[in-house]
N, C-alpha and C. Protein backbone atom coordinates (compact mmCIF):
# COMPACT_ATOMS: atom_id res chain seq x y z
N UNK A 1 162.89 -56.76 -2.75
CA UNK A 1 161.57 -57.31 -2.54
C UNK A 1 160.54 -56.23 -2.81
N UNK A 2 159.53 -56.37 -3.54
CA UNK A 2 158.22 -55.51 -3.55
C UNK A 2 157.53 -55.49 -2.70
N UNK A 3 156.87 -53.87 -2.63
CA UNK A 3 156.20 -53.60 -1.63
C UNK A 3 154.48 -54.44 -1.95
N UNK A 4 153.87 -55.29 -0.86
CA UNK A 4 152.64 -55.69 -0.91
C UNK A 4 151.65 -55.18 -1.99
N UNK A 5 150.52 -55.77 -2.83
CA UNK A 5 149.70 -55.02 -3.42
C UNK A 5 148.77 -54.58 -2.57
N UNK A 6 148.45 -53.36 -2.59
CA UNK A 6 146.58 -53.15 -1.67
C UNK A 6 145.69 -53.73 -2.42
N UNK A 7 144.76 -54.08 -1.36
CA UNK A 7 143.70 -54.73 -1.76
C UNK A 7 142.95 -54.17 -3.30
N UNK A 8 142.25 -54.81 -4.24
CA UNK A 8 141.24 -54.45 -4.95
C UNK A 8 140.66 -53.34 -4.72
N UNK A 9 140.61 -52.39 -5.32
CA UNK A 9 139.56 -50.93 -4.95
C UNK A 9 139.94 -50.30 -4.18
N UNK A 10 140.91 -50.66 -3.11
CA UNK A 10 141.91 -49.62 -2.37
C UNK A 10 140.67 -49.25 -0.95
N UNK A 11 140.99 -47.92 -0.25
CA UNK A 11 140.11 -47.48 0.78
C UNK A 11 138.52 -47.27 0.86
N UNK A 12 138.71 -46.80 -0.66
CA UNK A 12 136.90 -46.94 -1.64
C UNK A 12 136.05 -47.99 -0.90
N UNK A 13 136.96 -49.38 -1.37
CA UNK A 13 136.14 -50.57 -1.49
C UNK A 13 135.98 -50.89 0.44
N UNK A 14 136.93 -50.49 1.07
CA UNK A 14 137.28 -50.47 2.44
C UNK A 14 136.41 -49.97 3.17
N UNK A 15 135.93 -48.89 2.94
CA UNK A 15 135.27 -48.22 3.38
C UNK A 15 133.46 -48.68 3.34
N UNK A 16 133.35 -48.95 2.12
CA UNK A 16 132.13 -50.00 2.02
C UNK A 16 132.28 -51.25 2.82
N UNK A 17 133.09 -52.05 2.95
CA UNK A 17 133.32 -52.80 3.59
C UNK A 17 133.18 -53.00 5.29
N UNK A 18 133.22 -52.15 5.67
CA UNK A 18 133.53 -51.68 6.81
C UNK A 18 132.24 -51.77 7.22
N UNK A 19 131.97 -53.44 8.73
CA UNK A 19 130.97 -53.58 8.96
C UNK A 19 129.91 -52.43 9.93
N UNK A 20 130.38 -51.54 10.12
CA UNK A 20 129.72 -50.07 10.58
C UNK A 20 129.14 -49.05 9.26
N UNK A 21 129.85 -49.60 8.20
CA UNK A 21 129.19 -48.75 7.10
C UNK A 21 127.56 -48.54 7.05
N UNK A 22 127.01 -48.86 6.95
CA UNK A 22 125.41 -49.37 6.96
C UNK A 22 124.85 -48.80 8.16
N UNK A 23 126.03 -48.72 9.49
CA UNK A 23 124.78 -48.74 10.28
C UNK A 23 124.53 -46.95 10.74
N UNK A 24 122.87 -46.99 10.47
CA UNK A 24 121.77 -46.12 10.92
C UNK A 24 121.27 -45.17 9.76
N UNK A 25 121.70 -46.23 8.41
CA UNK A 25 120.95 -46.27 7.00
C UNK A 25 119.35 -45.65 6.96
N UNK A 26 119.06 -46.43 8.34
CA UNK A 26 117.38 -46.48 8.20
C UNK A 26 117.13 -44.63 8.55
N UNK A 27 117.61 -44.11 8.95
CA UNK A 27 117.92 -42.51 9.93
C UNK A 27 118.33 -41.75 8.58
N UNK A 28 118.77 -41.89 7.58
CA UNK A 28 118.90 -41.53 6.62
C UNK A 28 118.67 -40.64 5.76
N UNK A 29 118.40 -39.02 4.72
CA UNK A 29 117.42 -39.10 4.27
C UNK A 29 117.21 -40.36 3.01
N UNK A 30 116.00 -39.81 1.75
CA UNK A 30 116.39 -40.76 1.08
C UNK A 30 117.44 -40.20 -0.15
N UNK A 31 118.00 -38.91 -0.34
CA UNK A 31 118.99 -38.05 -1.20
C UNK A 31 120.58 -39.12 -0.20
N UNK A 32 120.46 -39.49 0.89
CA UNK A 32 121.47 -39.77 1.10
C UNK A 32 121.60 -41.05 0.87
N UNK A 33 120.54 -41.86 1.10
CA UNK A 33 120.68 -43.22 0.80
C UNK A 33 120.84 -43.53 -0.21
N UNK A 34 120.48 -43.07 -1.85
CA UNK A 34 120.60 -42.99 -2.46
C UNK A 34 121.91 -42.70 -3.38
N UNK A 35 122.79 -41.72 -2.31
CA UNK A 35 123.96 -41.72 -2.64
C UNK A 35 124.83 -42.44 -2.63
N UNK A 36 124.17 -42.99 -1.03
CA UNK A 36 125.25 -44.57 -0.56
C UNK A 36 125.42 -45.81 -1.66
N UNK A 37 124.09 -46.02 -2.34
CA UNK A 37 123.67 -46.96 -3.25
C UNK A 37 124.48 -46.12 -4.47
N UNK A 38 124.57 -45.18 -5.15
CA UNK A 38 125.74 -44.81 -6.21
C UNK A 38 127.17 -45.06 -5.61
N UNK A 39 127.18 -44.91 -4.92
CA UNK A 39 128.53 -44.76 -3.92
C UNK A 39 129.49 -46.76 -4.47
N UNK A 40 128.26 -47.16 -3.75
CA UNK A 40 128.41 -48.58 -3.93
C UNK A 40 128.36 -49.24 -5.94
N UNK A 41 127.80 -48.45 -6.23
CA UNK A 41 127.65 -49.42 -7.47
C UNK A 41 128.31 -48.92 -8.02
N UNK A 42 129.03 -47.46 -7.97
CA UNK A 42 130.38 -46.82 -8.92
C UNK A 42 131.47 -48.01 -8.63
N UNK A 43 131.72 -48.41 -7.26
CA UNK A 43 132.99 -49.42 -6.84
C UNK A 43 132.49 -50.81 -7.27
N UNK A 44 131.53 -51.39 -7.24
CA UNK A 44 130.92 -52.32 -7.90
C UNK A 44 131.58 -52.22 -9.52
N UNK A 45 130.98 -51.27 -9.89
CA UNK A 45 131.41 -51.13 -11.61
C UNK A 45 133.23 -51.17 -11.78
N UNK A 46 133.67 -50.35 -10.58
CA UNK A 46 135.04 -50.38 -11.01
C UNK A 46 135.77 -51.72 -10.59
N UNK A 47 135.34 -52.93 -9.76
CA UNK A 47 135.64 -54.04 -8.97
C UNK A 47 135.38 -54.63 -10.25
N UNK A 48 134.42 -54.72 -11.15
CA UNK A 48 133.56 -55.85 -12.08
C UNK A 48 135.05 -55.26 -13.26
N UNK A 49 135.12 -54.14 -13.53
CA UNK A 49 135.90 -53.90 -14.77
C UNK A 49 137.42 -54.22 -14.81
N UNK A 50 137.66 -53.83 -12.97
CA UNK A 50 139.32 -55.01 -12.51
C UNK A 50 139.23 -56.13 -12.90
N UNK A 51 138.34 -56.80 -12.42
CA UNK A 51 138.07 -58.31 -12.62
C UNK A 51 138.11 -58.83 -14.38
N UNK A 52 137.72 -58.38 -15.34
CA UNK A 52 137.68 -58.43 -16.28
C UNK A 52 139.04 -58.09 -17.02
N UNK A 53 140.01 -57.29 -16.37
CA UNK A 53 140.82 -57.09 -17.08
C UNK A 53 142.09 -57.72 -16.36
N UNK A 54 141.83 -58.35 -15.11
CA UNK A 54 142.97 -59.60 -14.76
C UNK A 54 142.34 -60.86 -15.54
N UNK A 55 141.07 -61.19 -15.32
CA UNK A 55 140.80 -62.27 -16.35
C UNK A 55 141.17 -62.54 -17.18
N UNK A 56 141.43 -61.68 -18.28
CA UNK A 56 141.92 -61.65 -19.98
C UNK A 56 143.62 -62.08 -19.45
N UNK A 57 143.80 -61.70 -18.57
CA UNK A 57 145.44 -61.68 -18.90
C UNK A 57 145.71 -63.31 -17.89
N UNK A 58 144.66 -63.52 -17.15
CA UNK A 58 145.13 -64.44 -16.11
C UNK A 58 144.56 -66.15 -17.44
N UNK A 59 143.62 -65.63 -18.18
CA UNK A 59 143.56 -66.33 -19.23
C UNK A 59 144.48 -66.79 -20.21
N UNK A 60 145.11 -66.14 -20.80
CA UNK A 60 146.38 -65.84 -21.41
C UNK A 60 147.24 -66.42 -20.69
N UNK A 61 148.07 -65.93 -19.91
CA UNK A 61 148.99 -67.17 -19.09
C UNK A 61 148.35 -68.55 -19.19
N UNK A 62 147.36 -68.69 -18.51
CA UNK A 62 146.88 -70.17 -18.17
C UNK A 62 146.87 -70.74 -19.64
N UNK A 63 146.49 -70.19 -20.51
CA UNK A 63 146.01 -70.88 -21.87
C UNK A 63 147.59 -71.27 -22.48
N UNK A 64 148.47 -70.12 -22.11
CA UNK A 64 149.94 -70.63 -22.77
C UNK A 64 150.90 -71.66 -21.85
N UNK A 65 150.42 -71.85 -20.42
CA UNK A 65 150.95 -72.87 -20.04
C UNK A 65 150.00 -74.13 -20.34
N UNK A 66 149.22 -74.13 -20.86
CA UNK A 66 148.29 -75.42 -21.11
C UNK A 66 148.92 -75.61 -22.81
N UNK A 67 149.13 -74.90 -23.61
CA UNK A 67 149.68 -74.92 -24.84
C UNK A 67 151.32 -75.45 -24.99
N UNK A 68 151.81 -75.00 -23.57
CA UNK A 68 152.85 -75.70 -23.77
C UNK A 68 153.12 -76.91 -23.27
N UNK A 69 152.58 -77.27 -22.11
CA UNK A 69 152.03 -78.42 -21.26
C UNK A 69 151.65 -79.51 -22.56
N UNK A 70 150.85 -79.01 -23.38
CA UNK A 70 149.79 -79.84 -24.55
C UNK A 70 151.03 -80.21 -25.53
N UNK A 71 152.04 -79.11 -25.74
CA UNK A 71 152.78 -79.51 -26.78
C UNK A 71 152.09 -78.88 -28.36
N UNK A 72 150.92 -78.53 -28.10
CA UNK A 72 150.37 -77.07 -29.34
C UNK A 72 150.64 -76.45 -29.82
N UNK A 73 151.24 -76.66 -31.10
CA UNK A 73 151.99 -76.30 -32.04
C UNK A 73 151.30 -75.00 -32.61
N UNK A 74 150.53 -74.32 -32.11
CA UNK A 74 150.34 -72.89 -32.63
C UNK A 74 149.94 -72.03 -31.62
N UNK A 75 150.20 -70.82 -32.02
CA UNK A 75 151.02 -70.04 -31.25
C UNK A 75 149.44 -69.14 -30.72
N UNK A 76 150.32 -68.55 -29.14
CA UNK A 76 149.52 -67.90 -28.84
C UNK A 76 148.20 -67.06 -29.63
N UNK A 77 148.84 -66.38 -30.28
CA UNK A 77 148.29 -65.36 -31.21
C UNK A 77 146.98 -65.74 -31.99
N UNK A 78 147.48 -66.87 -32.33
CA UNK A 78 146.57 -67.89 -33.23
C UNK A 78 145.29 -68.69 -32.02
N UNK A 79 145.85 -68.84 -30.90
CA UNK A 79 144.85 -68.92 -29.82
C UNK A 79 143.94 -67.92 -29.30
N UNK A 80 144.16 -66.62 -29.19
CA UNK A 80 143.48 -65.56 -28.95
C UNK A 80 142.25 -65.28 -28.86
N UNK A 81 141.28 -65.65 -30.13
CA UNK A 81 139.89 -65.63 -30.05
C UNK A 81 139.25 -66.81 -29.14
N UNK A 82 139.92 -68.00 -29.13
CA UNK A 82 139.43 -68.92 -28.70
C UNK A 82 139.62 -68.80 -26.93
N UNK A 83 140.89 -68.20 -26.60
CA UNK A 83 140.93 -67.49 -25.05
C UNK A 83 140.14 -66.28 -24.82
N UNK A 84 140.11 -65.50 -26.31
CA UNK A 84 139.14 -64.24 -25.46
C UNK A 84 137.66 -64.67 -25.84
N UNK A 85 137.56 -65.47 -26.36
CA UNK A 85 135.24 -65.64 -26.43
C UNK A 85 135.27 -66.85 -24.96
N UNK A 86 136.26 -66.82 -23.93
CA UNK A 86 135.54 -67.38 -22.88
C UNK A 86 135.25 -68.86 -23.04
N UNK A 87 135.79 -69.82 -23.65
CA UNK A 87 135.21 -71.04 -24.16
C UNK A 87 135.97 -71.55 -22.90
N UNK A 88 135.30 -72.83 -22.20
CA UNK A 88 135.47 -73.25 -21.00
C UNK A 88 135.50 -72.38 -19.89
N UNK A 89 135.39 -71.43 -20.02
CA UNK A 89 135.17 -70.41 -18.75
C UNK A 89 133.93 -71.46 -18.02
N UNK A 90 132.68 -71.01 -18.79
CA UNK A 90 131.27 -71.74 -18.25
C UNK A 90 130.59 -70.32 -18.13
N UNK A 91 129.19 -70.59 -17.32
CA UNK A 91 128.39 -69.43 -17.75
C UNK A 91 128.94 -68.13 -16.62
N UNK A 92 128.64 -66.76 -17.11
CA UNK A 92 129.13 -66.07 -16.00
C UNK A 92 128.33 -65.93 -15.07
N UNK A 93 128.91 -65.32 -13.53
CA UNK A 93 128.14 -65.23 -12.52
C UNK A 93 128.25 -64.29 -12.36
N UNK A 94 127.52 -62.87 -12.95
CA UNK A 94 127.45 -61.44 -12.93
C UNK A 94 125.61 -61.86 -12.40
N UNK A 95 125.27 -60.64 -11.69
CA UNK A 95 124.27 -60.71 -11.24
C UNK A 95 123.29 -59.80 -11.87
N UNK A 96 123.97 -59.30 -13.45
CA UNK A 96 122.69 -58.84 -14.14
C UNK A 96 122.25 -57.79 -13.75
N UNK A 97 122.87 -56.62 -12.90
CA UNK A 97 122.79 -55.28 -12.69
C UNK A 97 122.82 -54.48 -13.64
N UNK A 98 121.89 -53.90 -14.13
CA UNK A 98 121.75 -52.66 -14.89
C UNK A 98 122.77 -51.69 -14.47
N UNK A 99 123.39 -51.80 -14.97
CA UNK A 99 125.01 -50.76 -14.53
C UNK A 99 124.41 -48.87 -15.35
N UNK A 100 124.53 -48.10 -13.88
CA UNK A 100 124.01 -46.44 -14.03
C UNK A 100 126.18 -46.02 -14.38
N UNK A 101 126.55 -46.33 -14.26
CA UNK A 101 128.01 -45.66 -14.19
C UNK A 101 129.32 -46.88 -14.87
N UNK A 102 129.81 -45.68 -15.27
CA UNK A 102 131.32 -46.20 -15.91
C UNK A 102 132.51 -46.32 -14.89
N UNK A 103 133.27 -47.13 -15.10
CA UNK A 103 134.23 -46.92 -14.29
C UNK A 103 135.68 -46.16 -14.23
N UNK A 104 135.48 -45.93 -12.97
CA UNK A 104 136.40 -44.49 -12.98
C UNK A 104 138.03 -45.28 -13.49
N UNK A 105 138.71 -44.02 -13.81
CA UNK A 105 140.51 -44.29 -13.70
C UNK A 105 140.79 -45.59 -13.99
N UNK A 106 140.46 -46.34 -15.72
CA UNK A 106 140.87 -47.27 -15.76
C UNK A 106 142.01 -47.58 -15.69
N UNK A 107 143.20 -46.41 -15.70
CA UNK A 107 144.23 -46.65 -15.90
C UNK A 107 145.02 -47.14 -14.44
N UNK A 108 144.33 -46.83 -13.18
CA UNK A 108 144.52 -47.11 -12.07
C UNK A 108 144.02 -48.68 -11.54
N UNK A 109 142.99 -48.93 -12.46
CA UNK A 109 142.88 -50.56 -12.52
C UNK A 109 143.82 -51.49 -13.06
N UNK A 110 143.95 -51.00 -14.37
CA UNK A 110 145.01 -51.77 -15.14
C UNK A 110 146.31 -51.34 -14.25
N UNK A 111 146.86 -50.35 -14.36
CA UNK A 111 147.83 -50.44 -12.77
C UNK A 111 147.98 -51.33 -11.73
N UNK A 112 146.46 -51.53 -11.23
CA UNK A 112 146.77 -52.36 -9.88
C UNK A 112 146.97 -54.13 -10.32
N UNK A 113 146.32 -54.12 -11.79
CA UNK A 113 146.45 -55.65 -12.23
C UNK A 113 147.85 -55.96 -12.61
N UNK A 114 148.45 -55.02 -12.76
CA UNK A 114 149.84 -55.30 -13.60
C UNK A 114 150.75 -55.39 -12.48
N UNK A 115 150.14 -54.51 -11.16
CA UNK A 115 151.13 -54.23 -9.74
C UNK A 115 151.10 -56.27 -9.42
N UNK A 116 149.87 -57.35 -9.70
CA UNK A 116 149.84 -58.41 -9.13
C UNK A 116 151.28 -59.64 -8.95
N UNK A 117 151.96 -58.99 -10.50
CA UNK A 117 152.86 -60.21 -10.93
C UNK A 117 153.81 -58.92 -11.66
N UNK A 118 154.64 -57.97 -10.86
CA UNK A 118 155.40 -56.99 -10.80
C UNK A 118 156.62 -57.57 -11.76
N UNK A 119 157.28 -58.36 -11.16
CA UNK A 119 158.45 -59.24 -12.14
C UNK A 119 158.41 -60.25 -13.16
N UNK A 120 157.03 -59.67 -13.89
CA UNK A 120 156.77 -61.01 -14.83
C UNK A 120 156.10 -59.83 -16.54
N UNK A 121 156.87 -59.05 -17.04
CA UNK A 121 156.41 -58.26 -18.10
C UNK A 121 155.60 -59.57 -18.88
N UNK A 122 154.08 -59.58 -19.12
CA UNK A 122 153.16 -60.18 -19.99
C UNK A 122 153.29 -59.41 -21.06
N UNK A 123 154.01 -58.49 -21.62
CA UNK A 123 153.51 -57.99 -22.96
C UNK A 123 154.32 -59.19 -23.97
N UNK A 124 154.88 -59.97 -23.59
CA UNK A 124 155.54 -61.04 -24.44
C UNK A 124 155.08 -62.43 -24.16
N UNK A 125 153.99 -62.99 -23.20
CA UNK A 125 153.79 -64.11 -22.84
C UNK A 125 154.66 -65.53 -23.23
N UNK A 126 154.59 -65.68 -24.50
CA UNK A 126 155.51 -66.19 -25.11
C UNK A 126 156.62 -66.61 -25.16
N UNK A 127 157.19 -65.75 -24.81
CA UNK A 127 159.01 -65.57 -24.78
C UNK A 127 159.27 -66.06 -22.79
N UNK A 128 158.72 -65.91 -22.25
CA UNK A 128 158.43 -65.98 -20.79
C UNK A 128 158.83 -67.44 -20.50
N UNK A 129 159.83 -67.34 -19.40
CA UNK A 129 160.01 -68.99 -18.90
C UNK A 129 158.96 -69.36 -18.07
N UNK A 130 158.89 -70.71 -18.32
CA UNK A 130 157.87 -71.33 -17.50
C UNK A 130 157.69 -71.09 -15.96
N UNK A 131 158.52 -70.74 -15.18
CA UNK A 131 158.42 -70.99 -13.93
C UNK A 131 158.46 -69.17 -13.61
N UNK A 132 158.38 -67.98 -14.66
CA UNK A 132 157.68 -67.23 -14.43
C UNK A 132 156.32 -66.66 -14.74
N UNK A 133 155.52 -67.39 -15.64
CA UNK A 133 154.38 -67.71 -16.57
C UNK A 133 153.74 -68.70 -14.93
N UNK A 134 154.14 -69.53 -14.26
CA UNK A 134 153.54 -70.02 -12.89
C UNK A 134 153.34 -69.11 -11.80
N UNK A 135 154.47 -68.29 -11.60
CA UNK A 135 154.35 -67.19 -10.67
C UNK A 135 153.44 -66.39 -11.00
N UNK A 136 153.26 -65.74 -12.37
CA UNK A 136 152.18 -64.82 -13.09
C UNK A 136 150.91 -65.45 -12.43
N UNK A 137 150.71 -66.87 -13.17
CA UNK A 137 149.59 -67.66 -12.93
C UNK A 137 148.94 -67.42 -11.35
N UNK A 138 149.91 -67.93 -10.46
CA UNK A 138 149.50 -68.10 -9.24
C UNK A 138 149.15 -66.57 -8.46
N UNK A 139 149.98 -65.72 -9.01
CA UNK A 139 149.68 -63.80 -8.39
C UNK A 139 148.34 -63.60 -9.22
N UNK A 140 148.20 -63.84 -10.36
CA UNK A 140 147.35 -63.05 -10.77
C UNK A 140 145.71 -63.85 -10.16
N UNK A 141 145.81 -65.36 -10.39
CA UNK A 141 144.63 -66.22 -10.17
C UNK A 141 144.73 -66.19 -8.46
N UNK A 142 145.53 -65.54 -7.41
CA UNK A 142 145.03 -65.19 -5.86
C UNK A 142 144.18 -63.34 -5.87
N UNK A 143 145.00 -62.79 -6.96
CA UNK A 143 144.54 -61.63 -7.13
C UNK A 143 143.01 -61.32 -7.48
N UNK A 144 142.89 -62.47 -8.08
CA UNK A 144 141.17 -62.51 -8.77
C UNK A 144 140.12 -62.90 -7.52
N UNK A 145 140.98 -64.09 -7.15
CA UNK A 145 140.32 -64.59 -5.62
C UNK A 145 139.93 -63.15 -4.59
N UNK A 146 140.92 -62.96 -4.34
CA UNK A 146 140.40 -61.47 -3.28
C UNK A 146 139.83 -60.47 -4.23
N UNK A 147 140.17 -60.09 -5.27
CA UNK A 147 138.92 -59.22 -5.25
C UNK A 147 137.60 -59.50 -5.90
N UNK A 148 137.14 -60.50 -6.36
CA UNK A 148 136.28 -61.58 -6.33
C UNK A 148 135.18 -61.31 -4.72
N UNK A 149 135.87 -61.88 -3.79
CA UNK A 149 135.73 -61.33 -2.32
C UNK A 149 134.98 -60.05 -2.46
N UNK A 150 135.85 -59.07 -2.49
CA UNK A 150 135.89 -58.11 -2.09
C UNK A 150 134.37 -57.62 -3.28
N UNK A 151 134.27 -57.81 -4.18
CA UNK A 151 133.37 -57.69 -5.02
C UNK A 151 132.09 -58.03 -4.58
N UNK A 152 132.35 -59.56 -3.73
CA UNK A 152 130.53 -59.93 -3.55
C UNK A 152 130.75 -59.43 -2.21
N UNK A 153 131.52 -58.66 -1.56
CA UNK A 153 131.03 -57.89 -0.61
C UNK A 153 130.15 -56.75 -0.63
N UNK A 154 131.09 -55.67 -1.85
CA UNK A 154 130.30 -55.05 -2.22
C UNK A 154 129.12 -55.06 -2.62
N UNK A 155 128.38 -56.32 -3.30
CA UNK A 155 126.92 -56.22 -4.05
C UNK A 155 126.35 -56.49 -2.54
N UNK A 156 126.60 -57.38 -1.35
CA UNK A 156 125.94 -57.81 -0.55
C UNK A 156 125.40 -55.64 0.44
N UNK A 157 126.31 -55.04 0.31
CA UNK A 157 126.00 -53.92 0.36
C UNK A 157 125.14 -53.29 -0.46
N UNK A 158 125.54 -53.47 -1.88
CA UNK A 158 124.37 -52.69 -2.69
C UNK A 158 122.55 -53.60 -2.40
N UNK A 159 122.94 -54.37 -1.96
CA UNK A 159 121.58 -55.14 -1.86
C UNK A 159 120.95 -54.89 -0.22
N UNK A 160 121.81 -54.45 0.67
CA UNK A 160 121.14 -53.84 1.45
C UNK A 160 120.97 -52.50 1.39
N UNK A 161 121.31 -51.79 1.19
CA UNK A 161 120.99 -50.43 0.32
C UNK A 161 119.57 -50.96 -0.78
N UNK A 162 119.70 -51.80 -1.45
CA UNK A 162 118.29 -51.57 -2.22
C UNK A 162 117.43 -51.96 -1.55
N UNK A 163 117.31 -52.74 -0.32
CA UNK A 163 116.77 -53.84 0.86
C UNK A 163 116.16 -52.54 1.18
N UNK A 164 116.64 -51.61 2.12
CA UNK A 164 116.22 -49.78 2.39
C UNK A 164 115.47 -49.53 2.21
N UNK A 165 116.12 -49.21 0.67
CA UNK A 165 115.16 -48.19 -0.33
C UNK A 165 113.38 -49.11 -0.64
N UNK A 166 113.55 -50.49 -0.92
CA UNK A 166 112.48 -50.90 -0.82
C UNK A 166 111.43 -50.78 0.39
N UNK A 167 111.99 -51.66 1.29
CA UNK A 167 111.40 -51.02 2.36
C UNK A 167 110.56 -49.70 2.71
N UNK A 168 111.21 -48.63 2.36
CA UNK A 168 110.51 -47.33 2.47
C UNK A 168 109.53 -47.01 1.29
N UNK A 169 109.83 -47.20 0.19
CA UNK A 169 108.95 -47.36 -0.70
C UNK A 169 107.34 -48.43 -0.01
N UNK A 170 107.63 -49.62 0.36
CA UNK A 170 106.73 -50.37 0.61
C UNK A 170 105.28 -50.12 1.87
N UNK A 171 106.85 -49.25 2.78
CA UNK A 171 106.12 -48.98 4.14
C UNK A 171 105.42 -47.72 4.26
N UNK A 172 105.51 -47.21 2.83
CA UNK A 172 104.89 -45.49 2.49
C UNK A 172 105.81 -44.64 3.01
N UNK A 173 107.21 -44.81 3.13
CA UNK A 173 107.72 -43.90 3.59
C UNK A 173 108.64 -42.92 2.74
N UNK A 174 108.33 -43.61 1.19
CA UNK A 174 109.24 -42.85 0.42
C UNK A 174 107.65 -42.83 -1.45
N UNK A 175 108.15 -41.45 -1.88
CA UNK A 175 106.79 -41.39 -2.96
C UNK A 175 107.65 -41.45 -3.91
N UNK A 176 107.35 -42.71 -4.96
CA UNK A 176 107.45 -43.14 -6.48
C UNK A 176 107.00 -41.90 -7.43
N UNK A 177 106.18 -41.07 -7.33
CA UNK A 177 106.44 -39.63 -8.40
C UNK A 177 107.11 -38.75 -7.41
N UNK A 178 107.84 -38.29 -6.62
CA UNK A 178 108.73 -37.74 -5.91
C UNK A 178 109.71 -37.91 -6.46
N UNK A 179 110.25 -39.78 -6.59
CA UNK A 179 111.42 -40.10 -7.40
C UNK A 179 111.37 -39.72 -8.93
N UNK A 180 110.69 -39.81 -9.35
CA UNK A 180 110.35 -39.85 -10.91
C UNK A 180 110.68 -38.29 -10.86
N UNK A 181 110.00 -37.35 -10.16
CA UNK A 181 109.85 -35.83 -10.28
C UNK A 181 111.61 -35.27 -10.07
N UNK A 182 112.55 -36.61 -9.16
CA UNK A 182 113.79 -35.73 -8.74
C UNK A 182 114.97 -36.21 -10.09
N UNK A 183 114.35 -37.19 -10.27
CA UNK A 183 115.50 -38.22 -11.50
C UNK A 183 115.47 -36.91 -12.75
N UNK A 184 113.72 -36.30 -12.91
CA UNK A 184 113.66 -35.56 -14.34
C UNK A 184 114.06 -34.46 -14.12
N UNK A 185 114.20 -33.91 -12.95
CA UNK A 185 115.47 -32.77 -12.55
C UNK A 185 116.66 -32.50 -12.71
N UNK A 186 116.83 -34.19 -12.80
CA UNK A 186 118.58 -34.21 -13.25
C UNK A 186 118.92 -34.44 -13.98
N UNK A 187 118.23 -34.70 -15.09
CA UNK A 187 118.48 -35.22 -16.57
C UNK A 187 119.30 -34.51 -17.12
């Protein structure tokens, strides 16, 4: 038997999570709050780029059990563009964040997507019996579910973090050429 997957993003995302994270934000300086808010949108970026790369594959299964289900006489391969441009997906629900960072250790993402459906090698989809192409299906499409979760947890954090930062900006407690003066410091 395999050992459990950890969650999406591991202690990272945990740690954001963690309904004490936030608290006494306001006590803060703003070099730290600021960090919290990178802090958050680096795991944001790396949560959004998991998600994207169980998608493609949780696509792929689904599209080849619907091909065989259909009786579709051409072959995966030949399906490909039409599974990877997203057609019936519908529109996405990314929230349009100007993304400051890349995501770290993709290879530790693609790791944890491949850890979902351990006894099911996808590099052959194809060749795959049906009733492990279902197991794939069902690990990988609960896998998306939680960290899905775990994802709009995170933004609900980055949005109180920007909730903050506005705030202090608004209430005069933080100076707009201060910021401008510390950003061109770090260029």
């Amino acid at each position: 038997m395999t050992a459990p997957t950890p969650a999406a993003g591991g202690a990272a995302v945990d740690a954001l999570l963690d309904p004490a994270f936030l608290d006494g934000i306001e006590e803060l300086s703003m070099a730290q709050v600021r960090a919290v808010r990178h802090q958050a949108e680096q795991e944001e970026v790396n949560l959004s780029y998991t998600r994207r790369l169980l998608q493609g594959r949780l696509d792929i299964v689904r599209r080849e059990l619907q091909r065989r289900a259909e009786h579709d006489g051409r072959s995966l391969v030949d399906l490909l563009p039409e599974i990877l441009s997203e057609k019936g997906r519908g529109p996405a629900h990314g929230l349009g964040r100007h993304q400051t960072v890349q995501p770290t250790a993709p290879e530790h993402m693609e790791h944890w997507v491949n850890s979902l459906a351990p006894d099911v090698d996808l590099s052959d989809v194809p060749a795959l019996p049906d009733d492990k192409l279902e197991s794939a299906a069902r690990a990988l499409g609960a896998g998306e579910r939680s960290l899905s979760e775990r994802r709009r947890g995170v933004q609900q954090v980055m949005d109180a973090v920007a909730g903050e930062l506005a705030r202090r900006y608004r209430d005069g407690l933080a100076d707009v050429a201060q910021l401008l003066a510390d950003e061109s410091r770090h260029r």
